[in-house]
N, C-alpha and C. Protein backbone atom coordinates (compact mmCIF):
# COMPACT_ATOMS: atom_id res chain seq x y z
N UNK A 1 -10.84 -9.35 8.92
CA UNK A 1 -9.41 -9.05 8.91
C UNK A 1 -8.74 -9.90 7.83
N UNK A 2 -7.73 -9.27 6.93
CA UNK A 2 -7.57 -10.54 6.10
C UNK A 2 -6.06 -10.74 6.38
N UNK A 3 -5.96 -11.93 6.20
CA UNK A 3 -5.39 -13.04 6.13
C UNK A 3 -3.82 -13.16 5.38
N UNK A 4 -4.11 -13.10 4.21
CA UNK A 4 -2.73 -12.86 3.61
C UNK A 4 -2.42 -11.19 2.87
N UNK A 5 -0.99 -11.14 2.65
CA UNK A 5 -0.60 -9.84 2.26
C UNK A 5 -1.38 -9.51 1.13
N UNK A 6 -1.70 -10.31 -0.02
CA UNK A 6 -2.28 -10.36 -1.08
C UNK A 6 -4.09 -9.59 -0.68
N UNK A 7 -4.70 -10.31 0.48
CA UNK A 7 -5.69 -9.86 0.68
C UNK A 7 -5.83 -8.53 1.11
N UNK A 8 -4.42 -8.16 2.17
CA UNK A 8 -4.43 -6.73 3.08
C UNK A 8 -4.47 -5.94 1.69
N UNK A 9 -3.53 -6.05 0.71
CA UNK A 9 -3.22 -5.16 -0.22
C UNK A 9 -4.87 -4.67 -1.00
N UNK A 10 -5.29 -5.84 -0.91
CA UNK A 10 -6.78 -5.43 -1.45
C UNK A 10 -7.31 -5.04 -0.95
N UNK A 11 -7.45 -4.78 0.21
CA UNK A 11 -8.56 -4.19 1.68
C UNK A 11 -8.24 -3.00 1.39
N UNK A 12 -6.80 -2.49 1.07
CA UNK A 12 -6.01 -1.00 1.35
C UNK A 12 -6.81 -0.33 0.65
N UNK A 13 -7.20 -1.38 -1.15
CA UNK A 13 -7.76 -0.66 -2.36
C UNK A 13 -8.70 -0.11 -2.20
N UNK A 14 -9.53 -0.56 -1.27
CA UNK A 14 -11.09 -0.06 -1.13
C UNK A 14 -11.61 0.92 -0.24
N UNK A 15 -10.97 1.01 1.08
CA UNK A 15 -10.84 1.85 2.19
C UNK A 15 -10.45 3.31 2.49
N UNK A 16 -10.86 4.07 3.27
CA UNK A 16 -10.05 5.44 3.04
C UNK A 16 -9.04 5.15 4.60
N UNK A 17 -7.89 6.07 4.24
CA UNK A 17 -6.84 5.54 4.31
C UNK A 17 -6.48 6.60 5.80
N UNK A 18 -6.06 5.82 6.49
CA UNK A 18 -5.85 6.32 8.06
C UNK A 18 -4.57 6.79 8.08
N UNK A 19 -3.87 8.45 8.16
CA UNK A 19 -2.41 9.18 7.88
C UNK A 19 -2.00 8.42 9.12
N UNK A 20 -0.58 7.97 9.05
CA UNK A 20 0.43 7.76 9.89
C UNK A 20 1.99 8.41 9.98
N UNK A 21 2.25 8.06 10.72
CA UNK A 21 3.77 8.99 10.54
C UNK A 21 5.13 8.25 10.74
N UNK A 22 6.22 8.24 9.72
CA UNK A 22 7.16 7.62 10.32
C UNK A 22 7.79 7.48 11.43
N UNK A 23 7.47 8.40 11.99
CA UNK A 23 8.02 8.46 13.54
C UNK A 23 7.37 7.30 14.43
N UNK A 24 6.50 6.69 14.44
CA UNK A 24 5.83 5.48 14.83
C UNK A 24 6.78 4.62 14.54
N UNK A 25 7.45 4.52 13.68
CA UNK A 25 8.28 3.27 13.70
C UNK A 25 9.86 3.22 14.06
N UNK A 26 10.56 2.55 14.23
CA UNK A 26 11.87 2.52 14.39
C UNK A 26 12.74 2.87 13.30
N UNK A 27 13.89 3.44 14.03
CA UNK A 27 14.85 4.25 12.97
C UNK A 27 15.04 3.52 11.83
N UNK A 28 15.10 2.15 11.80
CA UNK A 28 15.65 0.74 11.04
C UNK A 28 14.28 0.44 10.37
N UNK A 29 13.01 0.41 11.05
CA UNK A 29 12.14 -0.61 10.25
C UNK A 29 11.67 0.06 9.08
N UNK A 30 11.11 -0.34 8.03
CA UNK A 30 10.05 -0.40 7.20
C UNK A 30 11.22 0.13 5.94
N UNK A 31 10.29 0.25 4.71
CA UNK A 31 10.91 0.16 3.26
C UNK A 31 10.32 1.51 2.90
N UNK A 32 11.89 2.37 2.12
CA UNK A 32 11.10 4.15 2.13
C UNK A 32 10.14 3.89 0.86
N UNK A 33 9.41 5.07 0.77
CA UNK A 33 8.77 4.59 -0.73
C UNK A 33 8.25 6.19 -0.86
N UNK A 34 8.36 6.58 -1.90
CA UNK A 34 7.91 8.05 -2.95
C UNK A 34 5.91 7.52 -2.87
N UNK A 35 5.01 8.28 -3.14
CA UNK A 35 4.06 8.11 -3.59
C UNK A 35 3.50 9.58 -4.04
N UNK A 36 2.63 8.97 -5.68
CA UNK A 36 2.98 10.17 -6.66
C UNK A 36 1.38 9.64 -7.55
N UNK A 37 0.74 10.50 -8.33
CA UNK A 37 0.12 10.01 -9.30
C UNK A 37 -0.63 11.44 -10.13
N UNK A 38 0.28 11.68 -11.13
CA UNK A 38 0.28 12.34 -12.04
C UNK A 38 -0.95 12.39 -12.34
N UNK A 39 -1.32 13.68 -13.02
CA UNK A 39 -0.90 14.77 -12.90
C UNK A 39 -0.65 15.85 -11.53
N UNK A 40 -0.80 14.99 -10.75
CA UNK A 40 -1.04 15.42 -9.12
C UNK A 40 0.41 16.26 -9.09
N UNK A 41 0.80 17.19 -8.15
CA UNK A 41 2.40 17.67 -8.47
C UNK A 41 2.68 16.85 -6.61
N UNK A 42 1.41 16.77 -5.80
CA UNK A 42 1.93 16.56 -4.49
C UNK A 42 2.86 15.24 -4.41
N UNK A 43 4.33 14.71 -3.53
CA UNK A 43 4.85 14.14 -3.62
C UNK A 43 4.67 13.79 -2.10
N UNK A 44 4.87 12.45 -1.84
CA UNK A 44 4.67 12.15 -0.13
C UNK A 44 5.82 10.88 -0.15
N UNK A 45 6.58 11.09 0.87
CA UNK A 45 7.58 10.46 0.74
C UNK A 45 7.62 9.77 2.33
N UNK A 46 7.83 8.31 2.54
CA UNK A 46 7.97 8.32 4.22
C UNK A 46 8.83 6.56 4.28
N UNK A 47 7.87 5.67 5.27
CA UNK A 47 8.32 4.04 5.44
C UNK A 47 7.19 3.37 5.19
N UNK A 48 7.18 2.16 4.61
CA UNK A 48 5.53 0.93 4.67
C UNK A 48 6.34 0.27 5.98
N UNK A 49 5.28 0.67 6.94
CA UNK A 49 4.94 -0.36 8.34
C UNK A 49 5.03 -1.71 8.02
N UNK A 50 6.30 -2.80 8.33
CA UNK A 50 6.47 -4.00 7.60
C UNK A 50 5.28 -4.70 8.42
N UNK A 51 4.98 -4.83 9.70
CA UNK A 51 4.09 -5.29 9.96
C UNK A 51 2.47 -5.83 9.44
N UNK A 52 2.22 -4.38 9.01
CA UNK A 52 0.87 -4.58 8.54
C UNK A 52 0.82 -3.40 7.07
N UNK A 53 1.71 -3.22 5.92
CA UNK A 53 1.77 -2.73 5.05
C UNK A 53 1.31 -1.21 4.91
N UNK A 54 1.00 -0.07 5.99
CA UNK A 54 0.87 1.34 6.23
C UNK A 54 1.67 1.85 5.51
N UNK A 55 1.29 2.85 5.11
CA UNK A 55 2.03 4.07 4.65
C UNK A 55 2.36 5.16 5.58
N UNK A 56 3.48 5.32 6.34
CA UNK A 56 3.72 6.30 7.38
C UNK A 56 4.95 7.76 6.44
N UNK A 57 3.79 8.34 6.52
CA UNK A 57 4.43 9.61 6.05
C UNK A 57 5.57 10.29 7.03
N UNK A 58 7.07 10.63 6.21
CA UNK A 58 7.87 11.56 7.01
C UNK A 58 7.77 12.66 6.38
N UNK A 59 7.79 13.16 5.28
CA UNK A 59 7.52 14.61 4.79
C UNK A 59 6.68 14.58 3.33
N UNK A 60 6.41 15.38 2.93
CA UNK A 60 6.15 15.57 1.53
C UNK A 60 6.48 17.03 0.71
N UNK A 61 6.12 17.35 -0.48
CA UNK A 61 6.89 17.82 -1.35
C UNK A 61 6.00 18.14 -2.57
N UNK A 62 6.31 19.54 -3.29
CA UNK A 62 5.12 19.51 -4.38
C UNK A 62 6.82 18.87 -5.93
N UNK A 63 5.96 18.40 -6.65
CA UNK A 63 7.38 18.14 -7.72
C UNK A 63 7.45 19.17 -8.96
N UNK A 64 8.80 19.80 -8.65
CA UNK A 64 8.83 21.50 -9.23
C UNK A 64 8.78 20.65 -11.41
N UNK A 65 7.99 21.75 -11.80
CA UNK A 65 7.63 21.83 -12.84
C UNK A 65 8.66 21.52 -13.94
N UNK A 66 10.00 22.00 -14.19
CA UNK A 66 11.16 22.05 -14.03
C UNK A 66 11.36 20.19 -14.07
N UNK A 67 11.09 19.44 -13.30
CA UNK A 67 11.74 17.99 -13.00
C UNK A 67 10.86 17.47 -14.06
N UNK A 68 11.59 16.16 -14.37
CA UNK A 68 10.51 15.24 -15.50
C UNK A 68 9.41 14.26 -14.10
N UNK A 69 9.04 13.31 -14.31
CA UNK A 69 8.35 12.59 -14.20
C UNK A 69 9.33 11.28 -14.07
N UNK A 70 9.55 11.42 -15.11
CA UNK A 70 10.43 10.17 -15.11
C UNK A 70 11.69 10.43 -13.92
N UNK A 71 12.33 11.12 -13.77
CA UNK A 71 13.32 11.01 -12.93
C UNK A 71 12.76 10.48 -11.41
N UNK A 72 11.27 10.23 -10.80
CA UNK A 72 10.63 9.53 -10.05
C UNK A 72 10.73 8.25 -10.46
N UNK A 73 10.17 7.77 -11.65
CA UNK A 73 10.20 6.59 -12.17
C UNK A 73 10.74 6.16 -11.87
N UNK A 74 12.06 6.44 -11.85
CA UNK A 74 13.27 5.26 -12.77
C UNK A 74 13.56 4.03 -11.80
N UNK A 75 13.22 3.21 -12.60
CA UNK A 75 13.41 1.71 -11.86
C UNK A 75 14.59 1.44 -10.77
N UNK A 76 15.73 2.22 -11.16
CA UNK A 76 16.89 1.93 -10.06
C UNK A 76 16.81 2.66 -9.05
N UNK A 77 15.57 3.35 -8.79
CA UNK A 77 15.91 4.79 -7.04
C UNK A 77 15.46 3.13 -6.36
N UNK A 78 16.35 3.66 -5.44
CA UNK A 78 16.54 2.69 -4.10
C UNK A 78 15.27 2.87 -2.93
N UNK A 79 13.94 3.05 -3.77
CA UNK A 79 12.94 3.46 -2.92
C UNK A 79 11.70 2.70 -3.74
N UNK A 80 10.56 2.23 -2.78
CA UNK A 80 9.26 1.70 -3.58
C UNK A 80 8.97 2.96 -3.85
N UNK A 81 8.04 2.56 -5.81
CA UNK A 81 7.10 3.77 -5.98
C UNK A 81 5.75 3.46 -5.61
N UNK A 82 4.94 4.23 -5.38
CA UNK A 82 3.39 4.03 -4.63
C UNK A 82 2.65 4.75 -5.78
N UNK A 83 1.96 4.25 -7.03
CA UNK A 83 1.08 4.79 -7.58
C UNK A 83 -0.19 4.54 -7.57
N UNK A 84 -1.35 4.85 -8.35
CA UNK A 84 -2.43 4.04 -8.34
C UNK A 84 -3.48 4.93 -7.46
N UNK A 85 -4.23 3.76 -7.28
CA UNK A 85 -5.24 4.04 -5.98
C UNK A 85 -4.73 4.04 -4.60
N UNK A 86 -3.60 3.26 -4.15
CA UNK A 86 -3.10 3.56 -2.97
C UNK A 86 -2.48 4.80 -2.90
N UNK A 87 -1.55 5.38 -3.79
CA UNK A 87 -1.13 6.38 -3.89
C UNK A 87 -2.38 7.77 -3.78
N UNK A 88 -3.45 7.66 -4.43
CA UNK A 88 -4.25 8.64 -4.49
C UNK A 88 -4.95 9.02 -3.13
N UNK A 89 -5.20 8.15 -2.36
CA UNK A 89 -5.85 7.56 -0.90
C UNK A 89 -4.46 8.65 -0.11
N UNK A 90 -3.16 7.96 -0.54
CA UNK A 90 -2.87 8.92 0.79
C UNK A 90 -2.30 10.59 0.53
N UNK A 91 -2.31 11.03 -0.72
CA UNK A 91 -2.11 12.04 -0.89
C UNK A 91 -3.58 12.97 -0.98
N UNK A 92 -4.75 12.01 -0.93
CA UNK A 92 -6.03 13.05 -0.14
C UNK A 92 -5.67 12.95 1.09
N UNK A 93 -5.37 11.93 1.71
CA UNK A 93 -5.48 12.42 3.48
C UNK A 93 -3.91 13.04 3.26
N UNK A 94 -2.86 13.33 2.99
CA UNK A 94 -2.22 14.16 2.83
C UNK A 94 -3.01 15.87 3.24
N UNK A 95 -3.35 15.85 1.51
CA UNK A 95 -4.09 17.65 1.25
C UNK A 95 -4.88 17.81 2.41
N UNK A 96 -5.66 16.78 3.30
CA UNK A 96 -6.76 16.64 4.02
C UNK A 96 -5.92 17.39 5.55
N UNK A 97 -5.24 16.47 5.51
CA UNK A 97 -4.41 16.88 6.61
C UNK A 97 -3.60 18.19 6.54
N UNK A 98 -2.78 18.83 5.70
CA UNK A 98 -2.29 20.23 5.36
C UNK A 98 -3.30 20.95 5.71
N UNK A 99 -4.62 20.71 5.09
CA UNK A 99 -5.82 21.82 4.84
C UNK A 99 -5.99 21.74 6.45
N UNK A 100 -5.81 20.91 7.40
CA UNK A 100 -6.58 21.19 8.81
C UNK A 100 -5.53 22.27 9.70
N UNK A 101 -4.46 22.34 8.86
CA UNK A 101 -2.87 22.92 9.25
C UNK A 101 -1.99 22.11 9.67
N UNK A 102 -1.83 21.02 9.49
CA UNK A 102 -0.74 19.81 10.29
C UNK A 102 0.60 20.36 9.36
N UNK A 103 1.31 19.67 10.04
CA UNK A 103 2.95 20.03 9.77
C UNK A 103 3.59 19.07 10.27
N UNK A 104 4.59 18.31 9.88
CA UNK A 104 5.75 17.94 9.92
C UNK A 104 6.54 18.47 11.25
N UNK A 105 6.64 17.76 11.85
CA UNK A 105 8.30 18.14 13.06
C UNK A 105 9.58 18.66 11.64
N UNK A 106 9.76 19.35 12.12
CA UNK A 106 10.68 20.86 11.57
C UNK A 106 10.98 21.42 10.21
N UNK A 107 9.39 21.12 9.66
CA UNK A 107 8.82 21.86 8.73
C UNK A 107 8.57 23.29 8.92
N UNK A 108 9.03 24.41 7.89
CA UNK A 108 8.73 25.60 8.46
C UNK A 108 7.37 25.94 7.49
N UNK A 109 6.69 26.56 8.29
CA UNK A 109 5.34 27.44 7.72
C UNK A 109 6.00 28.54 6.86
N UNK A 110 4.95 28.49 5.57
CA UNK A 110 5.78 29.73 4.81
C UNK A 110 4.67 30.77 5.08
């Protein structure tokens, strides 16, 4: 089990990544955050579990063709961005999860 945040963050890097849902947490807790990694179009948007640094998904989103890239970027959205390898981890168990049919509370099926 590790020890400091520095270490959890590294554990996250290596592991495949267990979907959670914002609804697990309280209306108030955790920090929202976008997670994205181009050329990917899937967008997953939710809270990091302050406790133990999770990614709890509340919805996601494909990013219409039409939008830049950068308008995710931009240093001032009032949200963490999640790129990288953590980012990639949860937008497979994302697709992973869609592909089994999961849905969102009041997501409509198209």
């Amino acid at each position: 089990m590790p020890k400091t945040k520095k270490q959890a963050a590294r554990t996250r890097g290596t592991e495949a990544m267990t979907l959670r849902f914002s609804r697990e947490l309280a209306d108030d807790e955790g920090r929202v955050f976008v997670a994205y990694a181009p050329p990917r179009t899937l967008m997953v948007m939710g809270r990091r579990d302050p406790r133990n640094g999770d990614l709890c998904v509340s919805r996601y989103t494909w990013k219409p063709p039409e939008m830049p890239w950068e308008h995710v970027e931009n240093p001032d959205a009032p949200f963490e961005r999640i790129t990288g390898p953590e980012a990639e981890r949860l937008l497979d168990a994302v697709e992973h999860w869609i592909a089994e049919g999961g849905f969102l509370s009041g997501e409509r099926r198209h």
